[in-house]
N, C-alpha and C. Protein backbone atom coordinates (compact mmCIF):
# COMPACT_ATOMS: atom_id res chain seq x y z
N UNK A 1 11.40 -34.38 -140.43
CA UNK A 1 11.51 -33.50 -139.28
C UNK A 1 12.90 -32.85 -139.27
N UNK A 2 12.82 -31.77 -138.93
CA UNK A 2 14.13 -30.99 -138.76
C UNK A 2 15.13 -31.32 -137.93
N UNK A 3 16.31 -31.85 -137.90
CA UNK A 3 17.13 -32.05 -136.63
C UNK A 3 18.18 -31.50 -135.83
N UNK A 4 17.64 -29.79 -135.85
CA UNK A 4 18.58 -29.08 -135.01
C UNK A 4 17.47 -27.93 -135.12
N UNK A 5 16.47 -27.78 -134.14
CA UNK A 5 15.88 -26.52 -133.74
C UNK A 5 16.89 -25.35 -133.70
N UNK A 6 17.68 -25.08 -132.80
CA UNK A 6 18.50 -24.01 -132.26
C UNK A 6 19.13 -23.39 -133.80
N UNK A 7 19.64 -24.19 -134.78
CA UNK A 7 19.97 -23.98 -136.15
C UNK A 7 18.71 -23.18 -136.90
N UNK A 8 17.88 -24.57 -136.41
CA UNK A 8 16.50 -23.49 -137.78
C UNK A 8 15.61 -21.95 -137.27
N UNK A 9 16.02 -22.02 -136.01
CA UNK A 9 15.45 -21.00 -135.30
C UNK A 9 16.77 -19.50 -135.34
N UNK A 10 17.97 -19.83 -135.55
CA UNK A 10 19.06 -18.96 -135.26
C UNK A 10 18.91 -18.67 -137.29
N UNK A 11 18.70 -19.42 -137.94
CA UNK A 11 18.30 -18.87 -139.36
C UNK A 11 17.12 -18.10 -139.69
N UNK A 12 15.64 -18.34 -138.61
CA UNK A 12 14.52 -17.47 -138.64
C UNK A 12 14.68 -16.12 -137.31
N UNK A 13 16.04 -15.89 -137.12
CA UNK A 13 16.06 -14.73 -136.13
C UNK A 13 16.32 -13.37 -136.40
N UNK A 14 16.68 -13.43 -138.14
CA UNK A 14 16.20 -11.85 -138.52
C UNK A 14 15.14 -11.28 -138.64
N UNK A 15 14.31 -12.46 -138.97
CA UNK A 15 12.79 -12.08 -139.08
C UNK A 15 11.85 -11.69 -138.24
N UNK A 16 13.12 -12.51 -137.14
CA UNK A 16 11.28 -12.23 -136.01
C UNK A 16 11.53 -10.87 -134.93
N UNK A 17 10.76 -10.44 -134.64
CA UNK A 17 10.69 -9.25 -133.65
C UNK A 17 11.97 -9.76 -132.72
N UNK A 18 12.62 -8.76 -132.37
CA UNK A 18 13.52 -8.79 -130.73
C UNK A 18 12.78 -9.35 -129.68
N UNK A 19 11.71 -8.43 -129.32
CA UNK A 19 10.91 -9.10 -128.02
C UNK A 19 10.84 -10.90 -128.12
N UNK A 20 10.48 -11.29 -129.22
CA UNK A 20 9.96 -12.48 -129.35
C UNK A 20 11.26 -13.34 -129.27
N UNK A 21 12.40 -12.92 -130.24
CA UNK A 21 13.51 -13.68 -130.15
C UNK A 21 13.85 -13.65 -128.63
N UNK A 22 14.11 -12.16 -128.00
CA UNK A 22 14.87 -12.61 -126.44
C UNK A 22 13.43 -13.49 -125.45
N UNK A 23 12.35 -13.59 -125.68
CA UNK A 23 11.79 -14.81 -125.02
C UNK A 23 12.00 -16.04 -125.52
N UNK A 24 11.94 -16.14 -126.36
CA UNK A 24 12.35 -17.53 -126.66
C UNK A 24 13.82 -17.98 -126.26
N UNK A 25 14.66 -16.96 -126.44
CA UNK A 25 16.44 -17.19 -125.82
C UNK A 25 15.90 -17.21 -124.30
N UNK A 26 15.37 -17.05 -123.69
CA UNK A 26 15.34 -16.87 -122.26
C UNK A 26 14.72 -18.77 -122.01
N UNK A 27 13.32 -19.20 -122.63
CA UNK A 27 12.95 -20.22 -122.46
C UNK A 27 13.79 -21.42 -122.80
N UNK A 28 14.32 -21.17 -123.76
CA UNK A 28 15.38 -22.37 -124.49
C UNK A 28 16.73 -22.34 -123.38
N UNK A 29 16.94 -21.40 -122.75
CA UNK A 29 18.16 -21.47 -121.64
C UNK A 29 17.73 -21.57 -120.57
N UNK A 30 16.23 -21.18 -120.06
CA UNK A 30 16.02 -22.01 -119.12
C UNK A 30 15.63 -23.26 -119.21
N UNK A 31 15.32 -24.26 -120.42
CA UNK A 31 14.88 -25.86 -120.42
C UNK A 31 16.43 -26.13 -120.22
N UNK A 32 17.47 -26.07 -121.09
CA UNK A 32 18.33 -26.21 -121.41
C UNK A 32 19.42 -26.16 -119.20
N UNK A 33 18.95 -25.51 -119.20
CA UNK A 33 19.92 -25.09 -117.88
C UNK A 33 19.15 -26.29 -116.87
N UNK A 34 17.62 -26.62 -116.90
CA UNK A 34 17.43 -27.44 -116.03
C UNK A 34 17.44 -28.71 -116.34
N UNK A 35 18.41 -29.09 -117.17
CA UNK A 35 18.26 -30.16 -118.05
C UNK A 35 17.83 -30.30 -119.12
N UNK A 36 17.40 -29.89 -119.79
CA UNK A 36 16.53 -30.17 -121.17
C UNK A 36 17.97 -30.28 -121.85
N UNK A 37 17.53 -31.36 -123.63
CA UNK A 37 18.35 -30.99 -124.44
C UNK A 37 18.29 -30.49 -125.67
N UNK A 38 18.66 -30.37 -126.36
CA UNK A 38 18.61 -29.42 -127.40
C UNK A 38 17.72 -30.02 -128.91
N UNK A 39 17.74 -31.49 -128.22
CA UNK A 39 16.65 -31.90 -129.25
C UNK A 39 15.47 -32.49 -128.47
N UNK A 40 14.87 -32.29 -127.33
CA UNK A 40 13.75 -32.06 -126.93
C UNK A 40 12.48 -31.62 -127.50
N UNK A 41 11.48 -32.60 -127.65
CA UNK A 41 9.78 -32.06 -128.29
C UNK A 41 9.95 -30.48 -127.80
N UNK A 42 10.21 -30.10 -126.67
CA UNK A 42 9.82 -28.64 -126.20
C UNK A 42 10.79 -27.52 -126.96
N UNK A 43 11.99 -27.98 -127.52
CA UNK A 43 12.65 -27.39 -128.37
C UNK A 43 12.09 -26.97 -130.02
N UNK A 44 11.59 -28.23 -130.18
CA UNK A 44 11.05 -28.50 -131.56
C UNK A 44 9.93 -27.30 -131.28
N UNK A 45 8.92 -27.09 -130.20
CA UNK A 45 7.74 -26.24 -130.16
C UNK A 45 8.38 -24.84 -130.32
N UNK A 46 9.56 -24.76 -129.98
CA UNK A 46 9.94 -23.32 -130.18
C UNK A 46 9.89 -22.85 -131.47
N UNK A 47 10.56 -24.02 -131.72
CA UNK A 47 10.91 -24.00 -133.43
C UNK A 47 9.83 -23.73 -134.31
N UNK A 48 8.66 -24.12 -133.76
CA UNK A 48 7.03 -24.13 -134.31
C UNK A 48 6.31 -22.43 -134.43
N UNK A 49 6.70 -22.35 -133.34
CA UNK A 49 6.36 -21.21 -132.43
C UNK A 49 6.31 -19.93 -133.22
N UNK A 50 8.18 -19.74 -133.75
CA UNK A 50 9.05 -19.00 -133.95
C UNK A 50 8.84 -19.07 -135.46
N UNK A 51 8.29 -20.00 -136.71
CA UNK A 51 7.80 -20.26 -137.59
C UNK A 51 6.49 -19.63 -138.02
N UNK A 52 5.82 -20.36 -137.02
CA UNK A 52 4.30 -19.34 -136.51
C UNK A 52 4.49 -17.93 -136.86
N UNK A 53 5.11 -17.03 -136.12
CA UNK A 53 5.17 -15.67 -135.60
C UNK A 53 5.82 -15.18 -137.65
N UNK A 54 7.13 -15.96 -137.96
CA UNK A 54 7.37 -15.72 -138.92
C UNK A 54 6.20 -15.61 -140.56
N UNK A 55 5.76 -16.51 -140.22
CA UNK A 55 4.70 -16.58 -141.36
C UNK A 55 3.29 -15.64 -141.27
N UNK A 56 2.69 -15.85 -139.87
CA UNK A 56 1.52 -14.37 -139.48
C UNK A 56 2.46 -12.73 -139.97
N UNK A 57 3.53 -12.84 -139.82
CA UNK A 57 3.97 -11.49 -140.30
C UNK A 57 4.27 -10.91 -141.69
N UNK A 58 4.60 -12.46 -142.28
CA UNK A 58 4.64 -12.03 -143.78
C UNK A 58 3.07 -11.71 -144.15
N UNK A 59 2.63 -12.82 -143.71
CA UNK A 59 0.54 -12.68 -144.25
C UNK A 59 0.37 -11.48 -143.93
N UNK A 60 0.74 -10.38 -142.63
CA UNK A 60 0.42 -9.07 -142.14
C UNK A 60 0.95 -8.22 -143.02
N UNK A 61 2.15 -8.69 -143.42
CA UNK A 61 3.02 -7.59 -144.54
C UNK A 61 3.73 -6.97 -144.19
């Protein structure tokens, strides 16, 4: 398992659309602001997420 989302996600942020990156910056600072931490399952889903979006776009081309 990976052990720094915010790292593997700030390395997949050329790839992914703007829209998608500033939601995900918006969700990760709001877990983060109400407590969450940075190695949180809900962090890791971003990380999933943001992987996801990366790989459907290469398959799209």
């Amino acid at each position: 398992m990976k052990t720094n989302p915010i790292y593997e996600i700030s390395r997949l942020a050329d790839e992914l659309p703007l829209e998608v990156l500033q939601d995900m910056h918006a969700r990760m600072a709001d877990w983060l602001a109400s407590g969450g931490n940075y190695d949180d399952p809900y962090m890791f889903e971003q990380l999933r997420y943001a992987e996801n979006v990366v790989r459907r776009m290469e398959k799209n081309g």
